[in-house]
C-alpha atoms as a PDB file:
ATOM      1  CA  UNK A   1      92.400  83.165 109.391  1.00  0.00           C
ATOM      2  CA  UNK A   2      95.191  85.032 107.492  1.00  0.00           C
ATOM      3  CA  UNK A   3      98.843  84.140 108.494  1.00  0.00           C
ATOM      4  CA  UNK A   4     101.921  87.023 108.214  1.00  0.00           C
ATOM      5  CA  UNK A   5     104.826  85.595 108.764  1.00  0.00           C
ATOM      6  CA  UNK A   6     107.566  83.320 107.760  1.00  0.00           C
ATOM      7  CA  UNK A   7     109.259  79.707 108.940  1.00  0.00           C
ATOM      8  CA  UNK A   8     109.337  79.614 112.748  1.00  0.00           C
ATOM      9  CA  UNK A   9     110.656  76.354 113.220  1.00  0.00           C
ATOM     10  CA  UNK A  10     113.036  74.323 111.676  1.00  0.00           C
ATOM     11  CA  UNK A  11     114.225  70.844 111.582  1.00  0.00           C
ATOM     12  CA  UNK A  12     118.229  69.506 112.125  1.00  0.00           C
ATOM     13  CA  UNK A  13     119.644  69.119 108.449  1.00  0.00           C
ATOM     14  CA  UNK A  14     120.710  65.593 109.625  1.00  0.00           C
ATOM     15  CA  UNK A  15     117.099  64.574 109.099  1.00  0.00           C
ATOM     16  CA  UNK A  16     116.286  61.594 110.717  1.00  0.00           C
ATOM     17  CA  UNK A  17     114.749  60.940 113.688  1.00  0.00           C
ATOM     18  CA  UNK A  18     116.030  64.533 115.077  1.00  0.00           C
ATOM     19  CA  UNK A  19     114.079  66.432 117.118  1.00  0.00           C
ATOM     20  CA  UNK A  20     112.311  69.514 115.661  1.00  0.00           C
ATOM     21  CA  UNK A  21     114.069  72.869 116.692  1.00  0.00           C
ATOM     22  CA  UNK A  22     113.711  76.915 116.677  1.00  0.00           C
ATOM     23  CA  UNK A  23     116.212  78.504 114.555  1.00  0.00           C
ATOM     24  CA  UNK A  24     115.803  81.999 115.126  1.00  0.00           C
ATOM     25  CA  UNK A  25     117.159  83.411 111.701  1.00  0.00           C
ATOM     26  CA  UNK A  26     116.064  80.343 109.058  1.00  0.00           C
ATOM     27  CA  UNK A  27     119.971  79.274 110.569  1.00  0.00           C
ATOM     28  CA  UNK A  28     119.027  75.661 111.992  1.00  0.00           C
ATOM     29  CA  UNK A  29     122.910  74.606 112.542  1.00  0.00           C
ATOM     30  CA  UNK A  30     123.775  78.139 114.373  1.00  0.00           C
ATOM     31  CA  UNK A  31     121.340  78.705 116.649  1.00  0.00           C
ATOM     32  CA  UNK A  32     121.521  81.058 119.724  1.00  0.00           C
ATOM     33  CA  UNK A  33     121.606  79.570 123.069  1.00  0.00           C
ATOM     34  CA  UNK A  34     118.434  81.181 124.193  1.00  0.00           C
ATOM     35  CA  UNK A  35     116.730  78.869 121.726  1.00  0.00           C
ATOM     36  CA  UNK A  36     118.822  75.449 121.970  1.00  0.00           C
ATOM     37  CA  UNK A  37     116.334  73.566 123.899  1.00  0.00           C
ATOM     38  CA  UNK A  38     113.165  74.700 121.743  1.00  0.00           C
ATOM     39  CA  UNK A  39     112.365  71.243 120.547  1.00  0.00           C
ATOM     40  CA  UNK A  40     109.677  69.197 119.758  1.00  0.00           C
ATOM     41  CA  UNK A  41     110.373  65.163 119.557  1.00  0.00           C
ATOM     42  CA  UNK A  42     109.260  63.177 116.694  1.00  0.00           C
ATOM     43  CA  UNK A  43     107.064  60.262 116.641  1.00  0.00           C
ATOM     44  CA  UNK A  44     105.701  61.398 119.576  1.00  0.00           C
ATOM     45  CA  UNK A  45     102.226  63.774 120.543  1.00  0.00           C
ATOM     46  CA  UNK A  46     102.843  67.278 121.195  1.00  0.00           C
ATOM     47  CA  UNK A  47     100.036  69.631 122.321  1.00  0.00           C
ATOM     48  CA  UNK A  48      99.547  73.738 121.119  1.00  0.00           C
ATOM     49  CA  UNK A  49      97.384  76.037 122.552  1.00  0.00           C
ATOM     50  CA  UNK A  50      96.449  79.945 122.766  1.00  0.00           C
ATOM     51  CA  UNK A  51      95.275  82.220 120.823  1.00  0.00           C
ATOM     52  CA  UNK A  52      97.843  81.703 118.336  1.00  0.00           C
ATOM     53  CA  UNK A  53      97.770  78.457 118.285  1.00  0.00           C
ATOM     54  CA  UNK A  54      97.073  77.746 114.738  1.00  0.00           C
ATOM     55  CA  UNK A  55      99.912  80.016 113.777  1.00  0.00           C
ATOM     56  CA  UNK A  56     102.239  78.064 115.533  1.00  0.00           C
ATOM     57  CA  UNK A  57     101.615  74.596 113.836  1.00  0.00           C
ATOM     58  CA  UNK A  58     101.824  76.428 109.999  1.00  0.00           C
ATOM     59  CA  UNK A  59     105.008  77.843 111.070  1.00  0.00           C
ATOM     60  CA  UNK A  60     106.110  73.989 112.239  1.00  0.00           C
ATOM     61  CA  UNK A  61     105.146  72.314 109.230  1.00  0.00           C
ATOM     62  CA  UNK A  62     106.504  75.371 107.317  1.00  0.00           C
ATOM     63  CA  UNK A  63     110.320  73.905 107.963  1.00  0.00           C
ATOM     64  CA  UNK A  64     109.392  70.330 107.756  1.00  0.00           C
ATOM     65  CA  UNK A  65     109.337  68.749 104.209  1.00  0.00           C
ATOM     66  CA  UNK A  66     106.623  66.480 102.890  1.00  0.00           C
ATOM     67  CA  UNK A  67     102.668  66.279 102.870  1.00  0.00           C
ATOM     68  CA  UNK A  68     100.974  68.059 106.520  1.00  0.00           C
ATOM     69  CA  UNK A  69      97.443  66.370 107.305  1.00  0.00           C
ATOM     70  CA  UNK A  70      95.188  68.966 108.762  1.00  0.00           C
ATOM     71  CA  UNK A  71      92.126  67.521 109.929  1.00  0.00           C
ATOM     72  CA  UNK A  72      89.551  69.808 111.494  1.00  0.00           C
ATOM     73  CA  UNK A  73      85.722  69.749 112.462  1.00  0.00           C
ATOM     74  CA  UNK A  74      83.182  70.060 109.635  1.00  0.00           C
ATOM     75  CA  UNK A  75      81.729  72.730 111.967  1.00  0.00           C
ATOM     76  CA  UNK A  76      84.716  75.178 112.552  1.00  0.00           C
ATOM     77  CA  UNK A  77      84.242  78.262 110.766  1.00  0.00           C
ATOM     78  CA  UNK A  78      88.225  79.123 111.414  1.00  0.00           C
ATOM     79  CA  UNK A  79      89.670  77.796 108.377  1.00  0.00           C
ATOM     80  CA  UNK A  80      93.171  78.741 106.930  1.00  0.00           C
ATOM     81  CA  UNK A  81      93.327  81.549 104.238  1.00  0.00           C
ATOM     82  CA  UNK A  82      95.604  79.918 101.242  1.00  0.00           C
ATOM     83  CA  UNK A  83      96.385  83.455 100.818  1.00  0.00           C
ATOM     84  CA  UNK A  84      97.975  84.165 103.886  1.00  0.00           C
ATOM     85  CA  UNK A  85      99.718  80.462 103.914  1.00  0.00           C
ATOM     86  CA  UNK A  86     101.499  81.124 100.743  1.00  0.00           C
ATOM     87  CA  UNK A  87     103.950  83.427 102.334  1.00  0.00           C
ATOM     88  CA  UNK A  88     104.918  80.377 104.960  1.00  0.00           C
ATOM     89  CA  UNK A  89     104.195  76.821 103.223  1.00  0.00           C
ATOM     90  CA  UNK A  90     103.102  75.468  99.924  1.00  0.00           C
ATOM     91  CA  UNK A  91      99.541  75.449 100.571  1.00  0.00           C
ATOM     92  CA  UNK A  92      99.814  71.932  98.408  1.00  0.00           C
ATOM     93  CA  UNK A  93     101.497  69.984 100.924  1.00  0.00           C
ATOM     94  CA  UNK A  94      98.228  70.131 102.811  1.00  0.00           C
ATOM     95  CA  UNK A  95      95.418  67.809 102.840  1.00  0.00           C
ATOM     96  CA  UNK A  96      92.532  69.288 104.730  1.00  0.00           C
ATOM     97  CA  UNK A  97      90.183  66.672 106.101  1.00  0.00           C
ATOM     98  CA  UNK A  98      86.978  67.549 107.705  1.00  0.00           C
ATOM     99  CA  UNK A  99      85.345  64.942 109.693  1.00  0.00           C
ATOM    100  CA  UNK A 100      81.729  65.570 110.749  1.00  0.00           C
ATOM    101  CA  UNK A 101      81.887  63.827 114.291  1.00  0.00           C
ATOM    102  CA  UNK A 102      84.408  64.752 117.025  1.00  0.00           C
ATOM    103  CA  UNK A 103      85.384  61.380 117.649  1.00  0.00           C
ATOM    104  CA  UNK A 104      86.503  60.828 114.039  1.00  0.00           C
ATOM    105  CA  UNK A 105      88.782  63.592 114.611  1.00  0.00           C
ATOM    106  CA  UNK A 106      91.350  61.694 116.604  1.00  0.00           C
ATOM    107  CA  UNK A 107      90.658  58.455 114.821  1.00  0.00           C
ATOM    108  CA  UNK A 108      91.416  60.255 111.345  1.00  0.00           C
ATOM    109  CA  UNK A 109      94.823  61.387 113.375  1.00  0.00           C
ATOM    110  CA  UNK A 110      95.377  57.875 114.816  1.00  0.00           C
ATOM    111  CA  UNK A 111      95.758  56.036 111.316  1.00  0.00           C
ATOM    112  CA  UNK A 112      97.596  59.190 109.909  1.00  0.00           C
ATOM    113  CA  UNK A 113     100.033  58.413 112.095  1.00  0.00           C
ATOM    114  CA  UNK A 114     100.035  54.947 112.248  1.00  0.00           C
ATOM    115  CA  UNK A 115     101.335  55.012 108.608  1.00  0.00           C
ATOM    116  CA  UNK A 116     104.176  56.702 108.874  1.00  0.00           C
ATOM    117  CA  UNK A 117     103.599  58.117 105.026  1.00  0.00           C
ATOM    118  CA  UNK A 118     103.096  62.049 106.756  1.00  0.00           C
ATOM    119  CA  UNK A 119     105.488  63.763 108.316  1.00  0.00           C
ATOM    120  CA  UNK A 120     103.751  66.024 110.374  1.00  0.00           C
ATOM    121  CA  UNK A 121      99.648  65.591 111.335  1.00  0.00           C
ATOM    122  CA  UNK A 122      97.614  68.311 113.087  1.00  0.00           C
ATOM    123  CA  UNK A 123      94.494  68.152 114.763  1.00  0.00           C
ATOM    124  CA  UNK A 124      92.329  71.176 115.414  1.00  0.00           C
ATOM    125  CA  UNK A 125      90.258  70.238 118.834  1.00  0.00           C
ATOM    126  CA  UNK A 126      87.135  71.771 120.089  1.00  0.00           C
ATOM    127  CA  UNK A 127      88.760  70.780 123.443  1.00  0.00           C
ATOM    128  CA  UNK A 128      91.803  68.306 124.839  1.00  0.00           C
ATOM    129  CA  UNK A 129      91.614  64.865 124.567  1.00  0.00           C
ATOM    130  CA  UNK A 130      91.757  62.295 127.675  1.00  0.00           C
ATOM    131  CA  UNK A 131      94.271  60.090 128.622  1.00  0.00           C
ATOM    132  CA  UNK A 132      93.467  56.860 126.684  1.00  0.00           C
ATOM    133  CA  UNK A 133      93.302  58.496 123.058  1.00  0.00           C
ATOM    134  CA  UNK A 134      96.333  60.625 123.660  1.00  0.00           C
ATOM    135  CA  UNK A 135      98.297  56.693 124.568  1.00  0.00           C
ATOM    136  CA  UNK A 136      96.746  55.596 121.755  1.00  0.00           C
ATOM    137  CA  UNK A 137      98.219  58.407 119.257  1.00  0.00           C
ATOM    138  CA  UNK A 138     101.810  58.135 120.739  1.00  0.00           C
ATOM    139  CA  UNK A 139     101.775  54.219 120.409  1.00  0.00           C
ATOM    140  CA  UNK A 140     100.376  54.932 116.642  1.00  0.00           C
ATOM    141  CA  UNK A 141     103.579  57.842 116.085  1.00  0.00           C
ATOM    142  CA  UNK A 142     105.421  54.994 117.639  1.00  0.00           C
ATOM    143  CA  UNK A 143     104.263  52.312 115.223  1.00  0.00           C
ATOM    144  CA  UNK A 144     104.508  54.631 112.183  1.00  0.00           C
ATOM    145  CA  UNK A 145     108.244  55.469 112.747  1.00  0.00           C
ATOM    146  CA  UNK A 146     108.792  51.867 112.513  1.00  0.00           C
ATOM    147  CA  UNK A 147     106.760  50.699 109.487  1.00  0.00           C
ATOM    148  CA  UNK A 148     107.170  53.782 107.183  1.00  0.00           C
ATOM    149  CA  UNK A 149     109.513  56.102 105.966  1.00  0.00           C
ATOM    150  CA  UNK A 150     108.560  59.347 108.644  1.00  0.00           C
ATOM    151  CA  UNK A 151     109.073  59.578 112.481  1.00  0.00           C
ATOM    152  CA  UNK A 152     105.512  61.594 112.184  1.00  0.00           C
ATOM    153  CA  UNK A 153     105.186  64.708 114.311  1.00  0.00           C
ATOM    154  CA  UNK A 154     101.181  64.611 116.004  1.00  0.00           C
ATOM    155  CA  UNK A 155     100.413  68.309 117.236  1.00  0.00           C
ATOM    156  CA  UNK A 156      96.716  68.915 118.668  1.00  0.00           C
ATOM    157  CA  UNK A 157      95.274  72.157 118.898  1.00  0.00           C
ATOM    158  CA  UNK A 158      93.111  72.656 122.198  1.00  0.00           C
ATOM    159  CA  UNK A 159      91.472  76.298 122.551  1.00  0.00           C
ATOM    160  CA  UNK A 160      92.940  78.139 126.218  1.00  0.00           C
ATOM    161  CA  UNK A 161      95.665  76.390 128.296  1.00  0.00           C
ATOM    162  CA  UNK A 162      94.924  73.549 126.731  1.00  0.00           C
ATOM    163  CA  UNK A 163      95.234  70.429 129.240  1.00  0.00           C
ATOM    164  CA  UNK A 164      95.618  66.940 127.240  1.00  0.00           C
ATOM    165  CA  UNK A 165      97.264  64.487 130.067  1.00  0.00           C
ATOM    166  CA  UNK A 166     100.329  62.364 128.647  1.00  0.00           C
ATOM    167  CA  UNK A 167     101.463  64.749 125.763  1.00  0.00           C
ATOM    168  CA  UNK A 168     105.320  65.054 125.471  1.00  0.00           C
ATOM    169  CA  UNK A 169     105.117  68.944 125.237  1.00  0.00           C
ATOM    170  CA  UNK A 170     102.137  71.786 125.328  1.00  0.00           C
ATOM    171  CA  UNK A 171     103.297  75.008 124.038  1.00  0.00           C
ATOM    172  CA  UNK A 172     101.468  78.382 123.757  1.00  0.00           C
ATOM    173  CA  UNK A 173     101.364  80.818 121.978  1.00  0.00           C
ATOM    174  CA  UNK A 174      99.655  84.219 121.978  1.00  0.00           C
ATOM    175  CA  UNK A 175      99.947  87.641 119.631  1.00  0.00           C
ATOM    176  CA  UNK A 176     102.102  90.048 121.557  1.00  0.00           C
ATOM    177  CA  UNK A 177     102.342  92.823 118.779  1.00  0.00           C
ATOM    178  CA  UNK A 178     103.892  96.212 119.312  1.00  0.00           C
ATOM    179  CA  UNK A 179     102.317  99.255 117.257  1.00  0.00           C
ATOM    180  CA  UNK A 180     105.035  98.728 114.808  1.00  0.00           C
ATOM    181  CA  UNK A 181     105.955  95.288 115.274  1.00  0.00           C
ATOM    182  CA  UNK A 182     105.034  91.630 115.152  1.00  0.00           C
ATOM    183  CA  UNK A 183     105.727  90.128 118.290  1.00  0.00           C
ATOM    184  CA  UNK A 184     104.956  86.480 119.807  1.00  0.00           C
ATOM    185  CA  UNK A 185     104.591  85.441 123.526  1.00  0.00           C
ATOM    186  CA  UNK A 186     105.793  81.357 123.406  1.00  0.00           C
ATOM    187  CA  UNK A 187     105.476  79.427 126.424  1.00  0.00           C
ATOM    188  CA  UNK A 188     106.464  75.952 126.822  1.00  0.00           C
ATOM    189  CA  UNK A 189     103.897  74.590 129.691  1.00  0.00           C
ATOM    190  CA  UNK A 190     105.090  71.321 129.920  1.00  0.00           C
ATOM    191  CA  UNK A 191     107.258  68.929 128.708  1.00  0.00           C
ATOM    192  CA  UNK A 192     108.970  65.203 129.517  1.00  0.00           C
ATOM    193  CA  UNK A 193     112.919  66.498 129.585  1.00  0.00           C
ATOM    194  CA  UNK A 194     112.622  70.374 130.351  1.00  0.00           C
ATOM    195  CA  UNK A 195     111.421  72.922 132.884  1.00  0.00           C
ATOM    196  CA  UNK A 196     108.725  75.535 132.033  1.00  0.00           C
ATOM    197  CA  UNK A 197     110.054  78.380 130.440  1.00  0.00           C
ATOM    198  CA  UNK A 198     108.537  81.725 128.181  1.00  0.00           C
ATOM    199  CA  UNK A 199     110.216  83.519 125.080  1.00  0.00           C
ATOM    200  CA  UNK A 200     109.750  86.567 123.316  1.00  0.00           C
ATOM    201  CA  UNK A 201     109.726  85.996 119.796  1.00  0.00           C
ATOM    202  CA  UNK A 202     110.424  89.021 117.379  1.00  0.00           C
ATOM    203  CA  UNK A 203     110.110  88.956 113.555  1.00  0.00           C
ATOM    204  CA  UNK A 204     112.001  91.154 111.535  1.00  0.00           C
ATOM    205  CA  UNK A 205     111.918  91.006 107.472  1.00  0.00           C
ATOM    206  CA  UNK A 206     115.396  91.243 107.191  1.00  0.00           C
ATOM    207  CA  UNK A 207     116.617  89.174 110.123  1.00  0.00           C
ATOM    208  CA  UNK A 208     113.788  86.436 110.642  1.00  0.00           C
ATOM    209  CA  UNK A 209     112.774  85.398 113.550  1.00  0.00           C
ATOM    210  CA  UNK A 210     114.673  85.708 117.361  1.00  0.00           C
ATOM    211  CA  UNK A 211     113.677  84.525 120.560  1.00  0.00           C
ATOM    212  CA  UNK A 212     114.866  85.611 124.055  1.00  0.00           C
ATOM    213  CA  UNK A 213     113.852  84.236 127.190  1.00  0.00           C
END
């Protein structure tokens, strides 16, 4: 999979324990309106889906510092081109771990997490998770905010709509380029503290990124 584009999201430069917002621009501390309440909590599971899903989470760990844990099936042939992650994040702040059975998947995330030592861990899912492993990553984002030096960031990637019960947020995204242009559709599902809402998100190379309801 080849990625074009730059940082999407950006995280508060009062670090911390901040939630995780969209900066259309690269311009985190003057941020339009129409994209104040883009946020994703940390130390906490978060869920992205669509066809662009993947695109989404490089963008995310693209304005976070720190190593990004990438664990994916043995079996999936959709693997991130280090050629088209360049342009977005240092492709060696990622670890790529490829477990060979699906439940190893979330148990790989689970202890990630549990350590607080990574920021930001991503899953790549053949399909969402139930109920019980989904409590068990948040109480393990939990614990590792506590015991190490990251409130860590979980994100799952579930093909479609996606559907994991209990996550804080699901977001999708899908390609919604013009004949000219690079376009985004991003719609936040669900989430704990906000209503369901859809943006338009634009790229421009001399601009960076905007997003409109």
């Amino acid at each position: 999979m080849t990625l074009h584009a730059h940082p999407l999201l950006s995280r508060p430069s009062s670090g911390g324990a901040g939630a995780i917002r969209l900066a259309p621009g690269g311009a985190p501390d003057h941020a339009p309106d129409t994209a104040a309440d883009l946020a994703l909590a940390p130390a906490r599971l978060h869920e992205g889906c669509g066809r662009a899903r993947r695109s989404f989470a490089v963008w995310l760990a693209a304005r976070m510092q720190g190593p990004v844990f990438w664990i994916a099936p043995r079996w999936e042939r959709a693997r991130l081109n280090p050629e088209g992650l360049a342009d977005i994040a240092q492709p060696g702040r990622f670890t790529f771990i490829a477990p060979e059975r699906p439940v190893d998947i979330l148990w790989c995330m689970e202890e990630t997490l549990r350590t607080g030592l990574v920021p930001l861990v991503v899953a790549d899912l053949p399909g969402p998770p139930g109920l019980t492993p989904v409590r068990r990553l948040h109480l393990a984002a939990e614990t590792g905010s506590k015991e190490g030096p990251h409130a860590a960031l979980g994100l799952i990637l579930t093909p479609g709509d996606g559907g994991a019960p209990g996550v804080e947020s699901r977001w999708r995204m899908e390609p919604a380029h013009g004949p000219k242009t690079r376009g985004w559709s991003l719609t936040r599902l669900r989430a704990r503290t906000a209503p369901v809402q859809s943006w338009q998100v634009g790229w421009d190379e001399n601009t960076g990124f905007a997003a409109k309801p």
